[in-house]
Protein backbone atom coordinates (compact mmCIF):
# COMPACT_ATOMS: atom_id res chain seq x y z
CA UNK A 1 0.00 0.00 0.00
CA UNK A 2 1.46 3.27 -0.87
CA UNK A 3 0.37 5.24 1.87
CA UNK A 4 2.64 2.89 4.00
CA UNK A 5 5.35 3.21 0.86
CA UNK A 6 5.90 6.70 0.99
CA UNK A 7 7.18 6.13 4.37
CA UNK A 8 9.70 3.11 3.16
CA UNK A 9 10.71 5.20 0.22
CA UNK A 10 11.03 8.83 -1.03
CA UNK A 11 12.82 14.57 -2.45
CA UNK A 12 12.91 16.23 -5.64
CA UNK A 13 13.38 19.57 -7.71
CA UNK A 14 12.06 21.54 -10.25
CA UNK A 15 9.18 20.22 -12.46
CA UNK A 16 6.92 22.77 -14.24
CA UNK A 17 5.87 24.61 -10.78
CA UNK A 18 7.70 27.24 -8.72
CA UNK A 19 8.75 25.74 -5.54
CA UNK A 20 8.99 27.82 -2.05
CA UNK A 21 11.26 26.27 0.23
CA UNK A 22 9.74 28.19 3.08
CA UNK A 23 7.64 25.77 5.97
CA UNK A 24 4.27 27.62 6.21
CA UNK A 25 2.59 28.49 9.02
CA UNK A 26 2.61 25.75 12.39
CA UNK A 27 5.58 23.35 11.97
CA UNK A 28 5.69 19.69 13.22
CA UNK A 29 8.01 17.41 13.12
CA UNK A 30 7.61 13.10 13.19
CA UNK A 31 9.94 10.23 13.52
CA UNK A 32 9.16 6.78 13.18
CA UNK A 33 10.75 3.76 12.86
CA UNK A 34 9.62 0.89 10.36
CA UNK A 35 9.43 -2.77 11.24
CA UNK A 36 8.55 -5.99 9.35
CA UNK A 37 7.85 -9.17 10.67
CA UNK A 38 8.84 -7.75 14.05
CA UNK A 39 11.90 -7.01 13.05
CA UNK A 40 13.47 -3.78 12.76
CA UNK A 41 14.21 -2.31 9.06
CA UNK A 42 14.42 1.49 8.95
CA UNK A 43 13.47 5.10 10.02
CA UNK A 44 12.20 7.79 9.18
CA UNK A 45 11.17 11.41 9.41
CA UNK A 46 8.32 13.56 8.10
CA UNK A 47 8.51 17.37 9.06
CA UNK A 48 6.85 20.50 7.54
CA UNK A 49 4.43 22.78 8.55
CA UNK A 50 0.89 23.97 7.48
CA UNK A 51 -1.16 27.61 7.67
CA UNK A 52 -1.84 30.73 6.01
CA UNK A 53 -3.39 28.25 3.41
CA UNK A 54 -0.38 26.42 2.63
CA UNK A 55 1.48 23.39 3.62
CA UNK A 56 4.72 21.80 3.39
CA UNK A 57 5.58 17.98 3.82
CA UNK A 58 9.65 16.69 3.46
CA UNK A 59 10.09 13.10 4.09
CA UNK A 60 13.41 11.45 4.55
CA UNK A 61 13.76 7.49 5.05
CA UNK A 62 16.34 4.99 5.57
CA UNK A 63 16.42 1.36 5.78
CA UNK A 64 18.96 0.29 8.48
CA UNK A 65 20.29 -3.40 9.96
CA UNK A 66 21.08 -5.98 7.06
CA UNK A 67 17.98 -4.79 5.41
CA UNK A 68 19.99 -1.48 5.02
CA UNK A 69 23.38 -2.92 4.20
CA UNK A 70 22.61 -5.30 1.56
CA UNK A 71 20.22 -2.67 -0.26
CA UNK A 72 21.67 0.80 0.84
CA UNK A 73 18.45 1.94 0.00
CA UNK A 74 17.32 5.45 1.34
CA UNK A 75 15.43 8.15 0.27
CA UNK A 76 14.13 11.67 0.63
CA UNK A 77 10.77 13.31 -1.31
CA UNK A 78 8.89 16.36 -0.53
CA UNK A 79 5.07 17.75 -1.13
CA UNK A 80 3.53 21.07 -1.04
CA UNK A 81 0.45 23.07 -1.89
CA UNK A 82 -2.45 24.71 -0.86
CA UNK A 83 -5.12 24.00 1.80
CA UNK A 84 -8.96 24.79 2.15
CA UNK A 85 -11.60 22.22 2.42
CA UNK A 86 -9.37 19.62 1.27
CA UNK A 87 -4.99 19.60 0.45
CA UNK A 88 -4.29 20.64 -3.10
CA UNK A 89 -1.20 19.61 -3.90
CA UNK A 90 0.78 21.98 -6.32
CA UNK A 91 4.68 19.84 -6.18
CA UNK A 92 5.93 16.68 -5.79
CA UNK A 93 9.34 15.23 -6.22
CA UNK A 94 10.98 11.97 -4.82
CA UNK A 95 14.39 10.57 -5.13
CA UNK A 96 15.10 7.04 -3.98
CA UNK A 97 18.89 6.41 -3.38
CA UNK A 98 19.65 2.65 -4.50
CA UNK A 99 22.89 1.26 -5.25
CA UNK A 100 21.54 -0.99 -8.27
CA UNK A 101 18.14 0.85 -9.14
CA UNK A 102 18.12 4.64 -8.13
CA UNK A 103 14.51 6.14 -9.10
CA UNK A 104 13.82 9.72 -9.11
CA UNK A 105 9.50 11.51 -9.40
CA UNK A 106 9.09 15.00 -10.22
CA UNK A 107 5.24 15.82 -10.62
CA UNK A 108 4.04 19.39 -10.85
CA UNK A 109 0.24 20.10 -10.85
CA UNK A 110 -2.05 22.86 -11.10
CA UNK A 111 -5.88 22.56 -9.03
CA UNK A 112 -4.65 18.93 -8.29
CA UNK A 113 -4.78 18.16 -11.84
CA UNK A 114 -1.09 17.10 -13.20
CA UNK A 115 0.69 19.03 -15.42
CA UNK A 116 3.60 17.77 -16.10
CA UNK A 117 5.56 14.26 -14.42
CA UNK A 118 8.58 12.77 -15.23
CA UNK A 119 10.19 9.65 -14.14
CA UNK A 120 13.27 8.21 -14.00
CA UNK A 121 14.10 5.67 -15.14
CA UNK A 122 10.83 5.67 -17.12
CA UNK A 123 8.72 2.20 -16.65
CA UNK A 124 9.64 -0.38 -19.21
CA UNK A 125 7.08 -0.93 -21.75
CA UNK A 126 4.56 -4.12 -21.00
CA UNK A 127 1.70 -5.36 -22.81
CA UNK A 128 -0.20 -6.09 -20.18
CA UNK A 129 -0.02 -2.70 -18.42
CA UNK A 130 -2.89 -1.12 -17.49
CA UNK A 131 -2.54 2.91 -19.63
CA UNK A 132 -2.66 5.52 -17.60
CA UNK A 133 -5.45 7.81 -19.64
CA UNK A 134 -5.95 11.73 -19.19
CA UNK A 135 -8.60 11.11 -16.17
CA UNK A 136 -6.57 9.31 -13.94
CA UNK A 137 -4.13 12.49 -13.28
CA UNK A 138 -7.10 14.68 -13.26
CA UNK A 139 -8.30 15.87 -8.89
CA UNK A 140 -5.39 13.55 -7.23
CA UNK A 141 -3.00 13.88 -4.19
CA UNK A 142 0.38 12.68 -4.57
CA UNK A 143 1.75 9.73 -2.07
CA UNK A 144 3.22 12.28 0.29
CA UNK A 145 0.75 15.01 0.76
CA UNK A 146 -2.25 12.46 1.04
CA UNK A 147 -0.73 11.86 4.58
CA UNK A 148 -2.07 14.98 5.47
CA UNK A 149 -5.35 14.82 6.55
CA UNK A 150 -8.50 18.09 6.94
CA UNK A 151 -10.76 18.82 9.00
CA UNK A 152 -12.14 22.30 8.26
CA UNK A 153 -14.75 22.32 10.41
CA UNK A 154 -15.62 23.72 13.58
CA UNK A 155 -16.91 20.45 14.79
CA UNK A 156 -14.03 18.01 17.15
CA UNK A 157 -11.32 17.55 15.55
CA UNK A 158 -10.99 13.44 16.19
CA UNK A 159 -14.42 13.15 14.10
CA UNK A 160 -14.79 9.90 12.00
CA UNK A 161 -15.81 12.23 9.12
CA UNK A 162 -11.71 12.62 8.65
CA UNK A 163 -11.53 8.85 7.91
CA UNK A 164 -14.67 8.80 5.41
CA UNK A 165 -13.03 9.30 2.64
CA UNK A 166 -11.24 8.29 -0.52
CA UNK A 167 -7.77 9.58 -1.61
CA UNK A 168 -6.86 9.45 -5.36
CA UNK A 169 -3.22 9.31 -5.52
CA UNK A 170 -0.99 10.09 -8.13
CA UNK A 171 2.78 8.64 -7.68
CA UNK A 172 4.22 9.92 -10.78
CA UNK A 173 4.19 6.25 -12.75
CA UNK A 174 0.39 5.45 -12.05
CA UNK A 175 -2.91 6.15 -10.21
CA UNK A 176 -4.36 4.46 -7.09
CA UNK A 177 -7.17 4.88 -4.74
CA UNK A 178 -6.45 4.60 -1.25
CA UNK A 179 -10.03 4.05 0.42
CA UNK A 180 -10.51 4.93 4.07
CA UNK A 181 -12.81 4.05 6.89
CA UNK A 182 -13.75 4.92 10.19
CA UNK A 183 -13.05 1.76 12.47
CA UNK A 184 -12.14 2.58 16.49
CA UNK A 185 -10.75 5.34 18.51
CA UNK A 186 -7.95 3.88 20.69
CA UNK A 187 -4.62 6.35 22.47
CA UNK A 188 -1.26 6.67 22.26
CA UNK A 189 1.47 8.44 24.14
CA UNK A 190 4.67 9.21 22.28
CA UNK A 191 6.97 12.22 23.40
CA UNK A 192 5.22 15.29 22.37
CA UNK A 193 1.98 14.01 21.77
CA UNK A 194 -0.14 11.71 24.57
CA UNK A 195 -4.33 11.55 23.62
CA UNK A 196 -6.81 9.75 21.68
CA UNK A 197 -6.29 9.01 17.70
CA UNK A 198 -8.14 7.96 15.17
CA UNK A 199 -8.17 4.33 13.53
CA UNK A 200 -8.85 4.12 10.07
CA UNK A 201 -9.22 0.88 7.89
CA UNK A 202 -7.66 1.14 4.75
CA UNK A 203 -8.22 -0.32 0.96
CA UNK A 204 -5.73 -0.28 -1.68
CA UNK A 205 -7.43 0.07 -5.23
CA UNK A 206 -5.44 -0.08 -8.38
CA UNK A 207 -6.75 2.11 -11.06
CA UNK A 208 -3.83 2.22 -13.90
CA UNK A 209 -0.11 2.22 -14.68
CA UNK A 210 -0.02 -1.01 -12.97
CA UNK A 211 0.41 -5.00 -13.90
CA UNK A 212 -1.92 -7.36 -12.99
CA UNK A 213 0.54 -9.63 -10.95
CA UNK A 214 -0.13 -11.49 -7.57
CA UNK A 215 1.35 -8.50 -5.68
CA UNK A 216 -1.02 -6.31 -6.93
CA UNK A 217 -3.94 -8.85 -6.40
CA UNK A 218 -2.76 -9.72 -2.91
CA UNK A 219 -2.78 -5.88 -1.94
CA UNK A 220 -6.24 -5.67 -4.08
CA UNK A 221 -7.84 -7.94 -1.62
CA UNK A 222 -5.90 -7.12 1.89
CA UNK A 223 -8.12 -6.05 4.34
CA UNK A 224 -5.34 -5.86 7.08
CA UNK A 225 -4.25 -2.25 6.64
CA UNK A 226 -4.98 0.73 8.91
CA UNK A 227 -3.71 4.09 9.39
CA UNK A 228 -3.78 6.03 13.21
CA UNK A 229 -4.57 9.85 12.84
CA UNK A 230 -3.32 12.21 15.76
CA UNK A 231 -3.92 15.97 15.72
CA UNK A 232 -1.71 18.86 14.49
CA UNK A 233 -1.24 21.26 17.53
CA UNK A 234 -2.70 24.08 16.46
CA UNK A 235 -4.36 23.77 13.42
CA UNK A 236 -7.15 21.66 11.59
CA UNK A 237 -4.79 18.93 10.44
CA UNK A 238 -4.08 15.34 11.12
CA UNK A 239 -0.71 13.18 10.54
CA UNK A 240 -0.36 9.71 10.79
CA UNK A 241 1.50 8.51 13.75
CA UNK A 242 0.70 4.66 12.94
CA UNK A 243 0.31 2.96 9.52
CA UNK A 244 0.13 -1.09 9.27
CA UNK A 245 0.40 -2.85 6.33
CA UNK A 246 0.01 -6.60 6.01
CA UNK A 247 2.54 -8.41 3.27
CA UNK A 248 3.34 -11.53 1.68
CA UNK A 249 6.31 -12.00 4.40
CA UNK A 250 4.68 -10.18 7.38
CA UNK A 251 3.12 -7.18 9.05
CA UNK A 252 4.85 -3.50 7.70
CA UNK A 253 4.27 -1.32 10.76
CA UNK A 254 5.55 2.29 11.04
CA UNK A 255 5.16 3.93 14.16
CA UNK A 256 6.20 7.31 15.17
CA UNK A 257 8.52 7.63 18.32
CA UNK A 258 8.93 11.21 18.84
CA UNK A 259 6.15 13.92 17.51
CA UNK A 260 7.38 17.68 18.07
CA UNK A 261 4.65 20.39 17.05
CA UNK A 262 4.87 24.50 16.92
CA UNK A 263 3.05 23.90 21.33
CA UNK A 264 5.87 22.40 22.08
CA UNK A 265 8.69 20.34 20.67
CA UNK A 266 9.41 16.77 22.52
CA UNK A 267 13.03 16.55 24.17
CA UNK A 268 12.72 13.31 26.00
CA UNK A 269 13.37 10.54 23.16
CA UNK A 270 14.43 8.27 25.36
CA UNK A 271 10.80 7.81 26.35
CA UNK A 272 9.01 4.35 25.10
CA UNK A 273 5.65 5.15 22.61
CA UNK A 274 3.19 3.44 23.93
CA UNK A 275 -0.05 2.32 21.32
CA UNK A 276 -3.23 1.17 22.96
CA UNK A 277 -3.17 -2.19 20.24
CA UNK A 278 -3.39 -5.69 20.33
CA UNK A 279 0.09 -7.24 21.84
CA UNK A 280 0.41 -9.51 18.28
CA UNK A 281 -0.85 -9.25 14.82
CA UNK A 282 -3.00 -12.05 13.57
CA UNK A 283 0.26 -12.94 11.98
CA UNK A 284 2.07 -13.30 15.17
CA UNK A 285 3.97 -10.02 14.82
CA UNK A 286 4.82 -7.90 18.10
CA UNK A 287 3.36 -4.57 18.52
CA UNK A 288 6.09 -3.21 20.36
């Protein structure tokens, strides 16, 4: 599931749209470390900020361990835009440092419609590739900025109305709908943040620039995917401090251990998160 991919992968340059390097508004800051199969794989952090009808998201990852030394994979990617009733993302970029395969996005767009998107190395040719036609880049979020999550009501923030929804994503080689649910409130406490969160199920749906292989199938019908939404100090936005992903080899969890908003950045990292979840996956993977 991309959602949880953006935070395994990822920044980026020009592309057809003007980018500010400034962080709008109230900044945060995340870390998180990824694990699959219970085992430890990687970090990463997402920072940025969001106000005066603007946001900024920068993403940097790394895998670590063995995972990290046979693959030296890392990556950074970025995503900004506008805000209102919904994000509206104007810039995208990735770059995705691998020592056999390096991959780099740029996607500008204008309304949330793309304009221009380049990717390199370009996807090899298939005939069994599903075309990515003029529609499918038309009102979408890229994989970054659809981590950021509105509420612009005046209602409660935690509301399940901010899971209810569908994100159409745009990665630069393909579109996807990412599906989303209201399922259960649970808490968390993580330096810098301690409260309730929302727990939304999530559905991966391929639309095009895909192949119709097993992986794709398996992640077509996985219903073991969530994402945990916690509140943005100061503003009408939500950030995912929890995404689980189940694969073919075991659960992908990425938690975040350390959450630092513009109220007041966390200094004790030392602290253990805590996640109000099940001890084990129903594949026998640990929570913590």
């Amino acid at each position: 599931m991309a959602l949880a991919a953006v935070l395994a992968a990822a920044v980026v340059s020009g592309g057809a749209v003007q980018r500010d390097e400034r962080v709008p508004g109230k900044p945060f800051d995340l870390d998180y470390r990824i694990r699959l199969a219970g085992f430890s794989i990687g970090e990463a952090n997402l920072s940025g900020g969001i106000g005066g009808g603007r946001y900024r998201l920068d993403l940097e990852t790394k895998l670590t361990g063995l995972v990290g030394w046979v693959t030296g994979i890392s990556g950074t990617g970025s995503a900004q835009g506008v805000t209102g009733r919904r994000v509206v993302p104007a810039a995208y970029r990735v770059d995705i440092e691998d020592s056999k395969h390096p991959v780099a996005i740029r996607v500008g767009l204008v309304s949330g419609n793309v304009v221009d998107a380049a990717l390199t190395p370009p996807l090899e040719p298939r005939p069994d590739r599903i075309p990515v036609l003029d529609q499918h880049r038309k009102g979408v979020v890229d994989p970054i900025s659809a981590l950021l999550a509105l509420h612009p009501g005046a209602g409660p923030l935690l509301d399940p109305s901010a899971c209810n929804r569908t994100l159409p994503v745009f990665d630069g080689a393909g579109r996807f709908d990412v599906k989303l649910a209201y399922s259960d409130m649970r808490s968390v406490k993580i330096p810098g943040y301690e409260g309730a969160v929302l727990v939304c199920a999530a559905r991966y749906v391929p639309v095009s620039g895909h192949r119709e292989r097993p992986s794709v199938q398996f992640m077509r019908d996985n219903r073991d995917m969530e994402v945990w939404l916690a509140p943005v100090a100061g503003t009408r936005a939500l950030l995912p401090v929890r995404i689980v992903v189940a694969t073919r080899v075991g659960r992908l969890v990425i938690e975040a251990r350390r959450m630092a908003t513009a109220a007041g950045p966390a200094a004790d990292t030392t602290e253990e998160a805590y996640y109000d979840a099940p001890e084990s996956s129903p594949g026998g993977d640990p929570v913590r």
